[in-house]
PDB file of N, CA and C in Angstrom:
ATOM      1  N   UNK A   1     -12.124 -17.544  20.254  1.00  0.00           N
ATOM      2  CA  UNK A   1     -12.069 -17.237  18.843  1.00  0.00           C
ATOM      3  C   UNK A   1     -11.222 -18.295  18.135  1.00  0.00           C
ATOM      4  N   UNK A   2     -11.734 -19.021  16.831  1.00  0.00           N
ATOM      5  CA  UNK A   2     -11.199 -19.928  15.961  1.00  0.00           C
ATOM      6  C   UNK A   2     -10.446 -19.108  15.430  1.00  0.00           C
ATOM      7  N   UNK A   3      -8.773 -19.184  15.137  1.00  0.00           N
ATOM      8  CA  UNK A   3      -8.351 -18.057  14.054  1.00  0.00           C
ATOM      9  C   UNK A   3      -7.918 -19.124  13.055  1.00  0.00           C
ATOM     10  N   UNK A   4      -7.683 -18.484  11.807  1.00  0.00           N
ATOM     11  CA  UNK A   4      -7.737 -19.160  10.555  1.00  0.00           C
ATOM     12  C   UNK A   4      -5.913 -20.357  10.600  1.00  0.00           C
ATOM     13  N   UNK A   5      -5.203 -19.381  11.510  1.00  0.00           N
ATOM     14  CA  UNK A   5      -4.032 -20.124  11.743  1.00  0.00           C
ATOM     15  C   UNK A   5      -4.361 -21.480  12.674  1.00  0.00           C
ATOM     16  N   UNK A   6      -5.134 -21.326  13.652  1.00  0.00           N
ATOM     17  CA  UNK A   6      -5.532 -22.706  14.342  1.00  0.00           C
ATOM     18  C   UNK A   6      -6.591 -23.277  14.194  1.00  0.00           C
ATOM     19  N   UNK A   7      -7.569 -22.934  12.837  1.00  0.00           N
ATOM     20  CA  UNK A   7      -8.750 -23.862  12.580  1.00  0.00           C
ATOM     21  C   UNK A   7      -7.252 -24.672  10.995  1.00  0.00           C
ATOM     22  N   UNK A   8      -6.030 -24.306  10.604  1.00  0.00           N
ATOM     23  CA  UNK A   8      -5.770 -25.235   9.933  1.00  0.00           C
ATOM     24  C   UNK A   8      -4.551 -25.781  10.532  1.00  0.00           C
ATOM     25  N   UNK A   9      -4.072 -25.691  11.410  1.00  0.00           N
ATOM     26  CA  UNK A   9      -3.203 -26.542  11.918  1.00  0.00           C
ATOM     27  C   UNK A   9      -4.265 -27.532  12.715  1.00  0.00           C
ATOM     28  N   UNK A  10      -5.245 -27.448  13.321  1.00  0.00           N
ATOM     29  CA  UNK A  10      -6.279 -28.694  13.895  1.00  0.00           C
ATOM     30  C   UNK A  10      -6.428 -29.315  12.821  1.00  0.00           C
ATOM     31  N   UNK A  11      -6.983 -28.674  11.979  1.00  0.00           N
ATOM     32  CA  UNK A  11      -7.221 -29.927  10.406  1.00  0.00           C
ATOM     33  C   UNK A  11      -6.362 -30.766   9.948  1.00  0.00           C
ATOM     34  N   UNK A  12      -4.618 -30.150   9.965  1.00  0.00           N
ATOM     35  CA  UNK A  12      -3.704 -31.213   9.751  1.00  0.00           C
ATOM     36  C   UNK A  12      -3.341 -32.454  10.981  1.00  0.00           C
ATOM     37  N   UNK A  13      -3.571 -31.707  11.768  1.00  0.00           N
ATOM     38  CA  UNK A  13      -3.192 -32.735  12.971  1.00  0.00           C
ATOM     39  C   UNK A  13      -1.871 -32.082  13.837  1.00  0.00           C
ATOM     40  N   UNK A  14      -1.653 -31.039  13.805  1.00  0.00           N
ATOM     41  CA  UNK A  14      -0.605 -30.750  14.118  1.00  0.00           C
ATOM     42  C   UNK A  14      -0.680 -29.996  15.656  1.00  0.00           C
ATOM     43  N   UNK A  15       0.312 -30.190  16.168  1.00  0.00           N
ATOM     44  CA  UNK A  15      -0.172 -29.715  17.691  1.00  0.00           C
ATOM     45  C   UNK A  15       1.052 -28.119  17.390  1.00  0.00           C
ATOM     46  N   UNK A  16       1.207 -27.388  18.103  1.00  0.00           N
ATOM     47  CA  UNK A  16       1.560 -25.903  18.232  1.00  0.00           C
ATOM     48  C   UNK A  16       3.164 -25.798  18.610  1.00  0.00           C
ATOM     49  N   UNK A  17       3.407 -26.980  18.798  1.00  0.00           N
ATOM     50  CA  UNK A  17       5.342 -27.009  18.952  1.00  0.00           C
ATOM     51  C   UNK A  17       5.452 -28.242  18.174  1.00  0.00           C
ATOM     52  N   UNK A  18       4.904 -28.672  17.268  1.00  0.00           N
ATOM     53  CA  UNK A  18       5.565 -29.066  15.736  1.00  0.00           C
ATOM     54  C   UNK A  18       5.351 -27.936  14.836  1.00  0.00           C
ATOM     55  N   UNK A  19       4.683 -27.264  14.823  1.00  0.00           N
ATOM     56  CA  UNK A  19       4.364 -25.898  14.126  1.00  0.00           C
ATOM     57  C   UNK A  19       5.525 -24.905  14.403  1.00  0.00           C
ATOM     58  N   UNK A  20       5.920 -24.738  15.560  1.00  0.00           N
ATOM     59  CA  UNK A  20       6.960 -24.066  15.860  1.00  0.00           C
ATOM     60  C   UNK A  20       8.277 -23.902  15.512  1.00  0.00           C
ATOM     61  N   UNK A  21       8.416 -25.899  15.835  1.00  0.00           N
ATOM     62  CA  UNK A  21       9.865 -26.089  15.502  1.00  0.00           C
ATOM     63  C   UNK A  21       9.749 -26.112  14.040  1.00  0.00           C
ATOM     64  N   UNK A  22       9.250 -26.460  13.087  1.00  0.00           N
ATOM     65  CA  UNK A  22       9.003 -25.828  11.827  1.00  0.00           C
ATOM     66  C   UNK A  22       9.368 -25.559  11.397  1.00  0.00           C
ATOM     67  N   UNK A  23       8.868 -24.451  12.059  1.00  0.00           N
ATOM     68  CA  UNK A  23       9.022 -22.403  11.714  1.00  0.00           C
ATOM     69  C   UNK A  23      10.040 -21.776  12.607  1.00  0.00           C
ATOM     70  N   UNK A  24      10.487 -22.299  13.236  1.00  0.00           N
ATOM     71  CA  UNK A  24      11.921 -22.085  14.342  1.00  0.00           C
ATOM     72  C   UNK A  24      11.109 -20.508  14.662  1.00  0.00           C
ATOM     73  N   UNK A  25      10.218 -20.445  15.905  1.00  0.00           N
ATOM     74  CA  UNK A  25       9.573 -20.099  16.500  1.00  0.00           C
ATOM     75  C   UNK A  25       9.219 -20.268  17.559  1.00  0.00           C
ATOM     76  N   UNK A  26       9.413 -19.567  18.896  1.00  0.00           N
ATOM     77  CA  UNK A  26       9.266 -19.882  20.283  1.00  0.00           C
ATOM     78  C   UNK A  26       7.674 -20.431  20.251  1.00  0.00           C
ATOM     79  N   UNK A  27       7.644 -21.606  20.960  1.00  0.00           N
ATOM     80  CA  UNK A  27       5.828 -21.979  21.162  1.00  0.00           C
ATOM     81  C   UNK A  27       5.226 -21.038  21.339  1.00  0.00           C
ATOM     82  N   UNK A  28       5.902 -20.396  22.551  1.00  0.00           N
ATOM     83  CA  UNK A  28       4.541 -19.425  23.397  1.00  0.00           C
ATOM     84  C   UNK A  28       4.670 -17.902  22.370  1.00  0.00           C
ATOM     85  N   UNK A  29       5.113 -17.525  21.814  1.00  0.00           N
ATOM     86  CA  UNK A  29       4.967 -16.754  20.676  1.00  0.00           C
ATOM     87  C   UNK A  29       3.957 -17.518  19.607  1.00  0.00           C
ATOM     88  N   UNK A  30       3.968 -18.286  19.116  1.00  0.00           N
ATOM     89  CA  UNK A  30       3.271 -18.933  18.246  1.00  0.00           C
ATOM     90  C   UNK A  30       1.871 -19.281  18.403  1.00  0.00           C
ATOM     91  N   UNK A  31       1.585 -19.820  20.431  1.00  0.00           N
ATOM     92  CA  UNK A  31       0.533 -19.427  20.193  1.00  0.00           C
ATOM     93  C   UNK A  31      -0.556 -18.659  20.889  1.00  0.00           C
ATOM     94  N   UNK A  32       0.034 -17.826  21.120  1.00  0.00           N
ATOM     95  CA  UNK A  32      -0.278 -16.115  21.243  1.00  0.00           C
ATOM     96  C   UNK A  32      -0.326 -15.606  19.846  1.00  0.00           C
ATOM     97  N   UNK A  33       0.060 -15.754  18.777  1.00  0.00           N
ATOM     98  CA  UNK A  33       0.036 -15.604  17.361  1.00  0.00           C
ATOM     99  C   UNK A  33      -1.380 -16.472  16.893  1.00  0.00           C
ATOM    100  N   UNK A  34      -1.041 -17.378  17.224  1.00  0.00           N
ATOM    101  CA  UNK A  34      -2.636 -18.298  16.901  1.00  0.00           C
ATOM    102  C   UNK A  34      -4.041 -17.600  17.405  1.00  0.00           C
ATOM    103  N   UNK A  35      -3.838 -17.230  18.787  1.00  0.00           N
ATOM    104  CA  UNK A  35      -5.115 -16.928  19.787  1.00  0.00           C
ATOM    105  C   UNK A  35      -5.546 -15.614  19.467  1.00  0.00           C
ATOM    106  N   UNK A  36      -4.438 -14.568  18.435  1.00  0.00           N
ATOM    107  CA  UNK A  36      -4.923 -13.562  17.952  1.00  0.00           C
ATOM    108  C   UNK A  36      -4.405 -12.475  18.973  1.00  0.00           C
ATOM    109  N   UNK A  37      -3.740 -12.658  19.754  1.00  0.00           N
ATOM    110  CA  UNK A  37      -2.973 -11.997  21.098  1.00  0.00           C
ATOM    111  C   UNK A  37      -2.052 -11.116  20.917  1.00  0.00           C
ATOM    112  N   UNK A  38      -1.447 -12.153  19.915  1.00  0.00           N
ATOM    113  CA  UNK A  38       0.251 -11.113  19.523  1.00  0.00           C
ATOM    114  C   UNK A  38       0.382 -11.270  18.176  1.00  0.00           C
ATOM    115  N   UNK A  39       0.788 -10.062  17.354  1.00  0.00           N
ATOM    116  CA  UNK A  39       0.722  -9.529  15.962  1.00  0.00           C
ATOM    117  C   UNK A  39       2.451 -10.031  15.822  1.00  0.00           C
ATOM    118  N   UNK A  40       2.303 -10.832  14.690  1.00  0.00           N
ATOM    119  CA  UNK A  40       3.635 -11.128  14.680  1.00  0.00           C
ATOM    120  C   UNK A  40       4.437 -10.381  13.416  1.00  0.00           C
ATOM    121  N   UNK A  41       5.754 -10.730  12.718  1.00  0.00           N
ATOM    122  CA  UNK A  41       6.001 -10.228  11.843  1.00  0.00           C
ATOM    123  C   UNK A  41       6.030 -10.510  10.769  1.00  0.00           C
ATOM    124  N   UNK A  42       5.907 -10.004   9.404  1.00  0.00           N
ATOM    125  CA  UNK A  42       5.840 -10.555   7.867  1.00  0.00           C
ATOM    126  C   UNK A  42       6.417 -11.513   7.655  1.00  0.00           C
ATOM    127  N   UNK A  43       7.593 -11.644   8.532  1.00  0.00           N
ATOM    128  CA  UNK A  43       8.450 -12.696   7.820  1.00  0.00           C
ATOM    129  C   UNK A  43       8.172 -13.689   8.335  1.00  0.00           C
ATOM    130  N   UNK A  44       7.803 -13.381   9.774  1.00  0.00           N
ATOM    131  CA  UNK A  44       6.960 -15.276   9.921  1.00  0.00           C
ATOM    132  C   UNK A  44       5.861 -15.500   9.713  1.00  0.00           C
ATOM    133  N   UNK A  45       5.415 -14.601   9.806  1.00  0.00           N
ATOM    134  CA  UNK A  45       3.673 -14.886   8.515  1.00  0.00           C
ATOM    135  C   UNK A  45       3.979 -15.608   7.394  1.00  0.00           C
ATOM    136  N   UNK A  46       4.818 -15.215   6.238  1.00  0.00           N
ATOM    137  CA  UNK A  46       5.145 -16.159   5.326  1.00  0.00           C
ATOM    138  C   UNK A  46       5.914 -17.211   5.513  1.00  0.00           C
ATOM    139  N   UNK A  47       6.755 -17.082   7.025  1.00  0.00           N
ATOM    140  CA  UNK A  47       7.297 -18.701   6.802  1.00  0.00           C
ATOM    141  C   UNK A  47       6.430 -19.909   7.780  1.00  0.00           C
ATOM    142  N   UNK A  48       5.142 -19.070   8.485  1.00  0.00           N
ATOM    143  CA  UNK A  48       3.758 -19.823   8.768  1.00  0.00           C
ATOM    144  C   UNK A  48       3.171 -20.176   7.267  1.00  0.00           C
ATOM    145  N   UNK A  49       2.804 -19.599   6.483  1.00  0.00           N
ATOM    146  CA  UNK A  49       2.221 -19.628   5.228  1.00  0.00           C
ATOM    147  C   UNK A  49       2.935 -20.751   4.508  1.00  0.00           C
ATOM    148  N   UNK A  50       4.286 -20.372   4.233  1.00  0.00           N
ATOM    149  CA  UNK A  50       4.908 -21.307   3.693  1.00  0.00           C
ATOM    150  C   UNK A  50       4.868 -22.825   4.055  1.00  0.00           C
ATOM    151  N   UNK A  51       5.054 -22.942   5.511  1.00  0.00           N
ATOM    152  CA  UNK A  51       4.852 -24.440   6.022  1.00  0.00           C
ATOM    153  C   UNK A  51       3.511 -24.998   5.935  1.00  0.00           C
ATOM    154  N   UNK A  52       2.423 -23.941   5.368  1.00  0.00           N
ATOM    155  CA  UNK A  52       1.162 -24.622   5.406  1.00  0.00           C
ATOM    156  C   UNK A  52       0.881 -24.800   3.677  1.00  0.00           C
ATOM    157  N   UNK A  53       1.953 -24.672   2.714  1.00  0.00           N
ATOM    158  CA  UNK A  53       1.448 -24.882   1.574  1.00  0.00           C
ATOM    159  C   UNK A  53       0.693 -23.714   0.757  1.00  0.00           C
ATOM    160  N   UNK A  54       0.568 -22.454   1.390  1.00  0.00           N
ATOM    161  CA  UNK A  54      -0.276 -21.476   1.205  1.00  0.00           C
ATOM    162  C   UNK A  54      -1.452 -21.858   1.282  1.00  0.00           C
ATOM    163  N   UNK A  55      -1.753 -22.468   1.644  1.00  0.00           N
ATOM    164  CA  UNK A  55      -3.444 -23.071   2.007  1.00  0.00           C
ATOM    165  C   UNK A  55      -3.659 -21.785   3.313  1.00  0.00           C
ATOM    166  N   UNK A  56      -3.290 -20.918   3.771  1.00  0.00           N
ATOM    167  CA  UNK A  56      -3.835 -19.837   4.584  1.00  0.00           C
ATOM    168  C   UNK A  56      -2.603 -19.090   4.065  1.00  0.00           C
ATOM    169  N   UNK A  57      -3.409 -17.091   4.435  1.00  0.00           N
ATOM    170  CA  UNK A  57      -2.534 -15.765   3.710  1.00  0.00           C
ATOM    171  C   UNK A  57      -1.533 -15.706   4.856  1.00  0.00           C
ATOM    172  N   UNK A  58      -0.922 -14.502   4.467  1.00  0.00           N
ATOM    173  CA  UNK A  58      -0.101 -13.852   5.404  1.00  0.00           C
ATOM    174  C   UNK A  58      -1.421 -12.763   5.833  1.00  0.00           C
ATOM    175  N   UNK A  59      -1.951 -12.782   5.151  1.00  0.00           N
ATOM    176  CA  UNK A  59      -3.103 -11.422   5.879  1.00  0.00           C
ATOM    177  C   UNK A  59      -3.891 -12.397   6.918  1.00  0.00           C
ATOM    178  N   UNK A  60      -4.060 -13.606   6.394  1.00  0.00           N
ATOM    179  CA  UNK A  60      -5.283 -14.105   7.449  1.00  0.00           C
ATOM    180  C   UNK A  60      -4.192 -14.320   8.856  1.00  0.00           C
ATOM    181  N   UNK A  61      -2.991 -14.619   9.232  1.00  0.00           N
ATOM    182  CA  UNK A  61      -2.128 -14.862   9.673  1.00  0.00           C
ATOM    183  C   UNK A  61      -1.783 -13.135  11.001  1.00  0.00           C
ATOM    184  N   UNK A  62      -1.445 -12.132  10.103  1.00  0.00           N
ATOM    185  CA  UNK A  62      -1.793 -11.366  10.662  1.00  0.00           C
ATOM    186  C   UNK A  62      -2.607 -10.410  11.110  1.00  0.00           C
ATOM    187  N   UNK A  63      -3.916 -10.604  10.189  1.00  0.00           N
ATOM    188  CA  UNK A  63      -5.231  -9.865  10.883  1.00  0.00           C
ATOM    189  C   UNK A  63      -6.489 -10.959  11.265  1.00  0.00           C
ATOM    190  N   UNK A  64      -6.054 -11.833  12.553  1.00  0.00           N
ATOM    191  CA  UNK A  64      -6.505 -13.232  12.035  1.00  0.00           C
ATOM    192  C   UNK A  64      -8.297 -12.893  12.581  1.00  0.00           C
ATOM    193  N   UNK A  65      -8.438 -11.450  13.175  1.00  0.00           N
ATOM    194  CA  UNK A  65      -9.842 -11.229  13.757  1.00  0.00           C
ATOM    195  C   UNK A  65     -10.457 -10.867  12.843  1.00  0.00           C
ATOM    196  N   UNK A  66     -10.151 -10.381  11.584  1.00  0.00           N
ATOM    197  CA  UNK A  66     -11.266 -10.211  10.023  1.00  0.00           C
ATOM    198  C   UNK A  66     -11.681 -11.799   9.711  1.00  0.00           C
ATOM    199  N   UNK A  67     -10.702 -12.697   9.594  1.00  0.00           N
ATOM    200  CA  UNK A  67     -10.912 -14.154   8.831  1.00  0.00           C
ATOM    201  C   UNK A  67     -11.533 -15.119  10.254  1.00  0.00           C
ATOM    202  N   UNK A  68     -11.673 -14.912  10.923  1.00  0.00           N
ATOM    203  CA  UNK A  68     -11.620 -15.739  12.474  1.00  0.00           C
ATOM    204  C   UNK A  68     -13.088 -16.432  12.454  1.00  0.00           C
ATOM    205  N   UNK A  69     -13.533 -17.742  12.678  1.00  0.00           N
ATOM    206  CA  UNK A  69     -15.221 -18.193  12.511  1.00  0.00           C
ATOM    207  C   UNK A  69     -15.905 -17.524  13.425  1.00  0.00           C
ATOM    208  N   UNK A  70     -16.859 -16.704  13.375  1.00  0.00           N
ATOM    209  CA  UNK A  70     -18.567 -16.340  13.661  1.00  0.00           C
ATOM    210  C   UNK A  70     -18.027 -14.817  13.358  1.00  0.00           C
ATOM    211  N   UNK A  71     -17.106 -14.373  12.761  1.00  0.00           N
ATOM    212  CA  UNK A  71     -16.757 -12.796  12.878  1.00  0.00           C
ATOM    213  C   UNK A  71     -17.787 -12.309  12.416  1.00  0.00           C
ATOM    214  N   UNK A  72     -17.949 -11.029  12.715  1.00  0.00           N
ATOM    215  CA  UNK A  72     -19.602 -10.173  12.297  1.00  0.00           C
ATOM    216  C   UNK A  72     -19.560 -10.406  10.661  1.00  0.00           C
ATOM    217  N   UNK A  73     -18.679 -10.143   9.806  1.00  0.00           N
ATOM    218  CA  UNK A  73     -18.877 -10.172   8.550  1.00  0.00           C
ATOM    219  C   UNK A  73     -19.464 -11.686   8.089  1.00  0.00           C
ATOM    220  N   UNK A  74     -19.014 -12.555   8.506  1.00  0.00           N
ATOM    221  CA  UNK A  74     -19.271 -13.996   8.058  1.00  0.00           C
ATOM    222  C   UNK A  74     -21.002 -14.407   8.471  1.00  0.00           C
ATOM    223  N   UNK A  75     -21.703 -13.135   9.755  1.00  0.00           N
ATOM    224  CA  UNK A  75     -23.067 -13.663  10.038  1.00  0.00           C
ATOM    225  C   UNK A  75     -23.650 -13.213   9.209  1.00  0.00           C
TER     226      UNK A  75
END
């Protein structure tokens, strides 16, 4: 599954522990957060959000299997 958090960190170029250190965020939390694995909390949803410019929600962030590419709604 593409989630909306790692179809835009690929677009910037960014690999998943520059994202981290960032967001002062353990990698392997982050991306278990990416892969849609582990539900993280509001406040790093927005300070994911924040480091991306708001160019992605805090909703797509934490419900990333509604926004995720081929999800049933999008066919």
């Amino acid at each position: 599954m593409r989630t909306p958090l790692r179809v835009m960190r690929e677009a910037k170029g960014l690999t998943i522990s520059e994202v981290a250190l960032a967001v002062q965020i353990d990698v392997g939390n982050l991306s278990r957060i990416e892969r849609g694995i582990q539900v993280t909390s509001i406040e790093t949803a927005e300070k994911i959000a924040d480091f991306f410019n708001r160019k992605i929600s805090e909703m797509q962030i934490l419900y990333p299997h509604r926004y995720a590419e081929g999800h049933k709604a999008d066919q």
